[in-house]
C-alpha atoms as a PDB file:
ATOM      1  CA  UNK A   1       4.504  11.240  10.407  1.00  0.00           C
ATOM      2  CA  UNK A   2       2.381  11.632   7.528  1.00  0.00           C
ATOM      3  CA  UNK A   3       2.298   9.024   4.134  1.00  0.00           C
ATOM      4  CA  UNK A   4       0.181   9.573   0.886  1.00  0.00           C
ATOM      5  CA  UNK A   5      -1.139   6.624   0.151  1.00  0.00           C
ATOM      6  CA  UNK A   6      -2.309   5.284  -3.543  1.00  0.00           C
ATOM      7  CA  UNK A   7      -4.781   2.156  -4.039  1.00  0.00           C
ATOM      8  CA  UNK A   8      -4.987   0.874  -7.226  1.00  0.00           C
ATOM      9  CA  UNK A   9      -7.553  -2.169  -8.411  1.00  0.00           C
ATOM     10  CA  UNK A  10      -9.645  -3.614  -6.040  1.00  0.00           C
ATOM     11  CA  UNK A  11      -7.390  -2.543  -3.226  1.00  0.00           C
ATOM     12  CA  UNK A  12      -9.355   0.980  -3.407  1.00  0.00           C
ATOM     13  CA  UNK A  13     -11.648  -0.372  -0.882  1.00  0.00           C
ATOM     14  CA  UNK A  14      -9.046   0.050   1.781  1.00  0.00           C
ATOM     15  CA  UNK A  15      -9.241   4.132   1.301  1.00  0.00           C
ATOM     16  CA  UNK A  16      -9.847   5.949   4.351  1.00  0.00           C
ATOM     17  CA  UNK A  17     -12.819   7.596   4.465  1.00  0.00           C
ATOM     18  CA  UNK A  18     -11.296  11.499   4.145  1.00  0.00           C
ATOM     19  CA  UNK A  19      -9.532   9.972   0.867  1.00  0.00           C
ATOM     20  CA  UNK A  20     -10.281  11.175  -2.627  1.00  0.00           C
ATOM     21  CA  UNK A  21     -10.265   9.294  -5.523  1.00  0.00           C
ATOM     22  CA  UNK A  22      -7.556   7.036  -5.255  1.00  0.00           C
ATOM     23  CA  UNK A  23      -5.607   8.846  -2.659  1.00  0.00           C
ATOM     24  CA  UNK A  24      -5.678   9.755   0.826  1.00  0.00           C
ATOM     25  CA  UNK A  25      -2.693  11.561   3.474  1.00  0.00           C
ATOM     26  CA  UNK A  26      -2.749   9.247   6.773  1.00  0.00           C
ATOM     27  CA  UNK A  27      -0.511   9.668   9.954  1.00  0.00           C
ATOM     28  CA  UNK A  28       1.273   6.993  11.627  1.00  0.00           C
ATOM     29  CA  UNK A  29       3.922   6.891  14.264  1.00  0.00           C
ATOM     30  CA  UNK A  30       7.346   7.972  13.669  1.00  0.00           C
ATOM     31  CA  UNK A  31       9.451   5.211  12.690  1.00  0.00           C
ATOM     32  CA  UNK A  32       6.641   2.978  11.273  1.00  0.00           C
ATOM     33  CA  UNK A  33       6.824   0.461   8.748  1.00  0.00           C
ATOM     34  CA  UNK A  34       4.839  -0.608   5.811  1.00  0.00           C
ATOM     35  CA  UNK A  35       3.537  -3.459   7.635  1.00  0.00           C
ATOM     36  CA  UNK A  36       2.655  -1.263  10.260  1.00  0.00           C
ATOM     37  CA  UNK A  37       0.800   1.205   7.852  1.00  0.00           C
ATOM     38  CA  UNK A  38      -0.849  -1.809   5.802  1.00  0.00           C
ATOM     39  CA  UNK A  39      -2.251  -2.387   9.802  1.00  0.00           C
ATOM     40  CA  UNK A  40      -3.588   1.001  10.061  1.00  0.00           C
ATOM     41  CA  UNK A  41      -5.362   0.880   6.768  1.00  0.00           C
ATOM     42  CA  UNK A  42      -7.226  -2.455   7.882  1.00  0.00           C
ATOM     43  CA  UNK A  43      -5.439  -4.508   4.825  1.00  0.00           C
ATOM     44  CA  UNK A  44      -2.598  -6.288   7.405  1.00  0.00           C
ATOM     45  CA  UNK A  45      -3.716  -9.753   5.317  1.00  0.00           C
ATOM     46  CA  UNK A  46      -3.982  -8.901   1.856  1.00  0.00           C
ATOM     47  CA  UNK A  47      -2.012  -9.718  -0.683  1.00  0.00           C
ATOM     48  CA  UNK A  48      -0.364  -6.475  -2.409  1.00  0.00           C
ATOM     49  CA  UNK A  49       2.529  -5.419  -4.338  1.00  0.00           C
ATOM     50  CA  UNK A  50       3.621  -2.440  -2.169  1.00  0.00           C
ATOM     51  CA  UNK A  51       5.613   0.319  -4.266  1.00  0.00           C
ATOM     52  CA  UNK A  52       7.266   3.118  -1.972  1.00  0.00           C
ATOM     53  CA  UNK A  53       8.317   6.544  -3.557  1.00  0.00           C
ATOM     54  CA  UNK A  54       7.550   4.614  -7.155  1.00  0.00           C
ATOM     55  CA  UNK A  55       9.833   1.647  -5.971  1.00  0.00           C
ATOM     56  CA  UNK A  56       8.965  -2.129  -5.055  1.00  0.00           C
ATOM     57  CA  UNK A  57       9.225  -3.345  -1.234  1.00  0.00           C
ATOM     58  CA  UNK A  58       8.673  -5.435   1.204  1.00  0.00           C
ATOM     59  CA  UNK A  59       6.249  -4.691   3.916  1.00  0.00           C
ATOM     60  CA  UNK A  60       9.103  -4.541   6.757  1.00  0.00           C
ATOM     61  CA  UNK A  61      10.779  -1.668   5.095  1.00  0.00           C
ATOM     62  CA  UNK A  62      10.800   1.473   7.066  1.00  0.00           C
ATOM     63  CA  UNK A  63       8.713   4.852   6.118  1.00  0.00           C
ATOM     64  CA  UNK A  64       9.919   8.291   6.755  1.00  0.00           C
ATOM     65  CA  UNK A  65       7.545  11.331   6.824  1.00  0.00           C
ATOM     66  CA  UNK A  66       6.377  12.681   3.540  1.00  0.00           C
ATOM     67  CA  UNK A  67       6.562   9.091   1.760  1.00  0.00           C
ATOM     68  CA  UNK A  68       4.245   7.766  -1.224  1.00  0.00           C
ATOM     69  CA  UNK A  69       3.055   4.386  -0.861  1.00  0.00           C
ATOM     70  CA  UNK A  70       1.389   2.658  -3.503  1.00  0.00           C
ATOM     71  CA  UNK A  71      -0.981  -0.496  -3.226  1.00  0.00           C
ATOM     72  CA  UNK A  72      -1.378  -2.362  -6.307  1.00  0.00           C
ATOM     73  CA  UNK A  73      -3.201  -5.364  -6.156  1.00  0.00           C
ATOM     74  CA  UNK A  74      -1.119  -8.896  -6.571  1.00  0.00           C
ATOM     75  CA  UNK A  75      -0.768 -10.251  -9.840  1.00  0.00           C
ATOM     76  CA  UNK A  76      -1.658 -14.301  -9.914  1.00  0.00           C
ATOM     77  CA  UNK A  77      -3.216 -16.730 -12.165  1.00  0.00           C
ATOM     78  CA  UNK A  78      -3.292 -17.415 -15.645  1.00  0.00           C
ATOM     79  CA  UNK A  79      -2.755 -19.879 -17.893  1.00  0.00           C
ATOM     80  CA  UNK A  80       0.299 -22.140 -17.950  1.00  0.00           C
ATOM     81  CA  UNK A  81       2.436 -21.853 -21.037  1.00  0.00           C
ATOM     82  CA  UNK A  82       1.486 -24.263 -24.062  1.00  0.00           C
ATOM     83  CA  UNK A  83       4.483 -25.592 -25.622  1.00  0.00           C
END
């Protein structure tokens, strides 16, 4: 099945080579998950929000063909509140 996928931030790196700017199409077996696709794209280990057809989820939710999946990267840090 195929899956446009979006990087965002650093996780851009992760674009497959026949991507453009931010975006690339990649195939995956039918019945695939994100974890699965996170696998193909080399990024199994990285930390990511994951956003699938503009909503968030978690990497064992299933794909269907024509999907967008969005990589942002994970938001931590800062500065603890001053009170």
């Amino acid at each position: 099945m195929k899956i446009e996928v979006h990087f965002f931030g650093d996780t851009k790196r992760f674009l497959p080579a026949d991507g453009s700017g931010r975006r690339a199409t990649v195939e995956i077996p039918a019945g695939s998950n994100v974890d699965a696709l996170c696998e193909h794209l080399g990024m199994a280990e990285e930390a990511v929000v994951i956003m699938v057809n503009d909503v968030q989820h978690h990497r064992g939710t299933v794909l269907s063909d024509g999907d967008a999946v969005t990589f942002l990267p994970s938001l931590v840090g800062g500065e603890p509140a001053v009170h």
